[in-house]
C-alpha atoms as a PDB file:
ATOM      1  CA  UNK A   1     126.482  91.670 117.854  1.00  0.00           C
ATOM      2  CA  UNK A   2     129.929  90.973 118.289  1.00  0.00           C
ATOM      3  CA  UNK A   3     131.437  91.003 121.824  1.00  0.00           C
ATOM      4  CA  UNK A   4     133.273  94.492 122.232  1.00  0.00           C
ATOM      5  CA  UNK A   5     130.848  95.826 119.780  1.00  0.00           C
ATOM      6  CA  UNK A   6     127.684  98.200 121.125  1.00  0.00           C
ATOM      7  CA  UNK A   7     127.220 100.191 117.781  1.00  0.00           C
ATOM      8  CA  UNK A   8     125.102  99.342 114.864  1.00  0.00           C
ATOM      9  CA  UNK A   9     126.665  97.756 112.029  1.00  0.00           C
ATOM     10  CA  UNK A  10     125.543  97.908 108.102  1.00  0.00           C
ATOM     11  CA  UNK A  11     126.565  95.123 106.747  1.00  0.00           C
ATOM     12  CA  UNK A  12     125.810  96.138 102.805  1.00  0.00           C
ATOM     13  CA  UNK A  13     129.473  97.763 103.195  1.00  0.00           C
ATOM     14  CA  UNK A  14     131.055  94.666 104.460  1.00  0.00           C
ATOM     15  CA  UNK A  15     133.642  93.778 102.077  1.00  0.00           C
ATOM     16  CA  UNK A  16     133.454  89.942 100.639  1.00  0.00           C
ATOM     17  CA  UNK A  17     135.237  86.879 102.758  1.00  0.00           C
ATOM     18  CA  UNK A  18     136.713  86.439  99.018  1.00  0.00           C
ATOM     19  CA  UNK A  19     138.535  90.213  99.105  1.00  0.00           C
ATOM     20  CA  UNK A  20     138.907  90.076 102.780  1.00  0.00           C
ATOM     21  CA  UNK A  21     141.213  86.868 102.440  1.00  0.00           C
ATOM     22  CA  UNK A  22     143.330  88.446  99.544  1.00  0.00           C
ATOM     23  CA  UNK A  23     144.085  91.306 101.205  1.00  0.00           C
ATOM     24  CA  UNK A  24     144.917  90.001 104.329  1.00  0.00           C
ATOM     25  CA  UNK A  25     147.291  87.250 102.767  1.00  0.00           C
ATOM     26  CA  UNK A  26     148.909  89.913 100.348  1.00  0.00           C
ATOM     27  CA  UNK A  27     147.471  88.164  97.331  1.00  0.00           C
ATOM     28  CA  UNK A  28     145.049  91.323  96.770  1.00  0.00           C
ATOM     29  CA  UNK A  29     146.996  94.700  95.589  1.00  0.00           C
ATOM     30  CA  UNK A  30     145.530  97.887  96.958  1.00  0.00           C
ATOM     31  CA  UNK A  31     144.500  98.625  93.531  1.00  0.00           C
ATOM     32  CA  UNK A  32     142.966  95.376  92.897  1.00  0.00           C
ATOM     33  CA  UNK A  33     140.801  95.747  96.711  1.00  0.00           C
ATOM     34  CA  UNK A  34     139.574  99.092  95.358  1.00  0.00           C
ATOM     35  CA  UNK A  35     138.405  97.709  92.337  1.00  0.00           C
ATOM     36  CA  UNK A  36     136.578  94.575  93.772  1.00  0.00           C
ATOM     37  CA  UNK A  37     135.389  96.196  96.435  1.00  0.00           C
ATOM     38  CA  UNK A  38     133.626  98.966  93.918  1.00  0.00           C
ATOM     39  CA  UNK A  39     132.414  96.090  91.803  1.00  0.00           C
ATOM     40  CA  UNK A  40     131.082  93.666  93.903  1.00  0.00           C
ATOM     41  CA  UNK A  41     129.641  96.349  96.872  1.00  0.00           C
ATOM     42  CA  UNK A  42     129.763 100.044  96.220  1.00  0.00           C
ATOM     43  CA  UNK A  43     127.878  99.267  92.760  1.00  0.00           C
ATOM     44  CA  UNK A  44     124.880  97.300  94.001  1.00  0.00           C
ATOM     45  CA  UNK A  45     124.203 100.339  96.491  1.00  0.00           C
ATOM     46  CA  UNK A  46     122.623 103.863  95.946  1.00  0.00           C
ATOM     47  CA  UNK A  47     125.253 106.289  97.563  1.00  0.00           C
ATOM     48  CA  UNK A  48     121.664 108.852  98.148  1.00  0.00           C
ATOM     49  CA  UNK A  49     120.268 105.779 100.298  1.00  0.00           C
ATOM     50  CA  UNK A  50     123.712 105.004 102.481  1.00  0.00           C
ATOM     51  CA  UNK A  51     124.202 108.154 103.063  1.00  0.00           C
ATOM     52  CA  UNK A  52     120.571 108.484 104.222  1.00  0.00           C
ATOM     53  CA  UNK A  53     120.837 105.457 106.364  1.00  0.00           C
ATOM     54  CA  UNK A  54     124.240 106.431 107.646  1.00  0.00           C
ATOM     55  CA  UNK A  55     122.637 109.716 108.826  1.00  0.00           C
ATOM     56  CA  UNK A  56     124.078 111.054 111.889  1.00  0.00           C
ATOM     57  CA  UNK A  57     126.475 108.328 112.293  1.00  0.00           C
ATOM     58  CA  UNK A  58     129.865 107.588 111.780  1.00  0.00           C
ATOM     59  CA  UNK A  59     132.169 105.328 109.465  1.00  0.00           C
ATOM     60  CA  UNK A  60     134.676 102.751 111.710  1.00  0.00           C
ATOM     61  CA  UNK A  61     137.461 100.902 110.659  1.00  0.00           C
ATOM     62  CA  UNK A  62     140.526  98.999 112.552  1.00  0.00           C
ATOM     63  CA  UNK A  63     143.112 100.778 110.133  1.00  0.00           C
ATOM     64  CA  UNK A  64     144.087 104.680 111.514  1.00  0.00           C
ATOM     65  CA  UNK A  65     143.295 107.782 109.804  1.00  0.00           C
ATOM     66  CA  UNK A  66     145.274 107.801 106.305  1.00  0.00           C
ATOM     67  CA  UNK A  67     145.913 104.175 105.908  1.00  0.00           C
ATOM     68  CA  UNK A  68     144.395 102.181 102.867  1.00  0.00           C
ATOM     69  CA  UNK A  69     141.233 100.815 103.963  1.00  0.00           C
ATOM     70  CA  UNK A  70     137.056 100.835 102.785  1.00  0.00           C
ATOM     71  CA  UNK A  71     136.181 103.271 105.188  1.00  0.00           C
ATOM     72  CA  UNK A  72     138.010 105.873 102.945  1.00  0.00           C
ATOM     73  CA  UNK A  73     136.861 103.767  99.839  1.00  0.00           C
ATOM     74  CA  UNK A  74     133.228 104.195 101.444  1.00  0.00           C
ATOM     75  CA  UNK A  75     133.804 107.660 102.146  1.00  0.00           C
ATOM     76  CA  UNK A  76     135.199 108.598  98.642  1.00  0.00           C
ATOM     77  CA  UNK A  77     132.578 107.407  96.714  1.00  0.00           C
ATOM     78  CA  UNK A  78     129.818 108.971  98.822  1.00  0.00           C
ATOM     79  CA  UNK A  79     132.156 112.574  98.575  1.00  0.00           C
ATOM     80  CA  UNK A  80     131.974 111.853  94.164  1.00  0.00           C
ATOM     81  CA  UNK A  81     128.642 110.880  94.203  1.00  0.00           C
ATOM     82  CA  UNK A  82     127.052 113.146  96.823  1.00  0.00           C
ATOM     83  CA  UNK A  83     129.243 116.292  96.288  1.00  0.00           C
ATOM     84  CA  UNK A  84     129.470 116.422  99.863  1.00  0.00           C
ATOM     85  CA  UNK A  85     132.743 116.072 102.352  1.00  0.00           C
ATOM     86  CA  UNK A  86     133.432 113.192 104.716  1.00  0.00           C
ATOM     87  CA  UNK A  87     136.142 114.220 107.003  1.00  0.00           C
ATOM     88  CA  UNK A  88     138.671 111.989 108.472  1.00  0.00           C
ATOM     89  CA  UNK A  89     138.340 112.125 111.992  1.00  0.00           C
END
């Protein structure tokens, strides 16, 4: 666990060091992140089973409400798949 950190992680919706990188150096559009981050995490994963495991819990991210980030990604594609509503807190 990282210092700061006391809450439990799940590292299957980690985006890649690859995506990461390109977004952070502006190489990576927001359109492009989405798509990577769909192809090369969200489709490996069963949204019934993260949502599931998630259970009770709730999605983090450094960016604020209503800024581009895969929280919302995360939360969008559990919302489609699930039918159900992930509010932004």
């Amino acid at each position: 666990m990282m210092k700061g950190y006391r809450f439990k992680k799940y590292p299957a919706l980690r985006p890649s060091l690859g995506l990461l990188r390109g977004w952070k150096d502006g190489t990576v559009t927001e359109v492009e992140y989405a798509e990577r981050y769909y192809e090369e995490t969200l489709s490996v994963l069963h949204p019934q089973k993260v949502c599931d495991d998630l259970d009770g819990k709730i999605l983090l991210c450094h960016e604020p409400p209503g800024v581009f980030c895969h929280r919302r990604l995360v939360a969008g594609w559990l919302e489609r798949a699930l039918h159900i509503r992930i509010p932004e807190l």
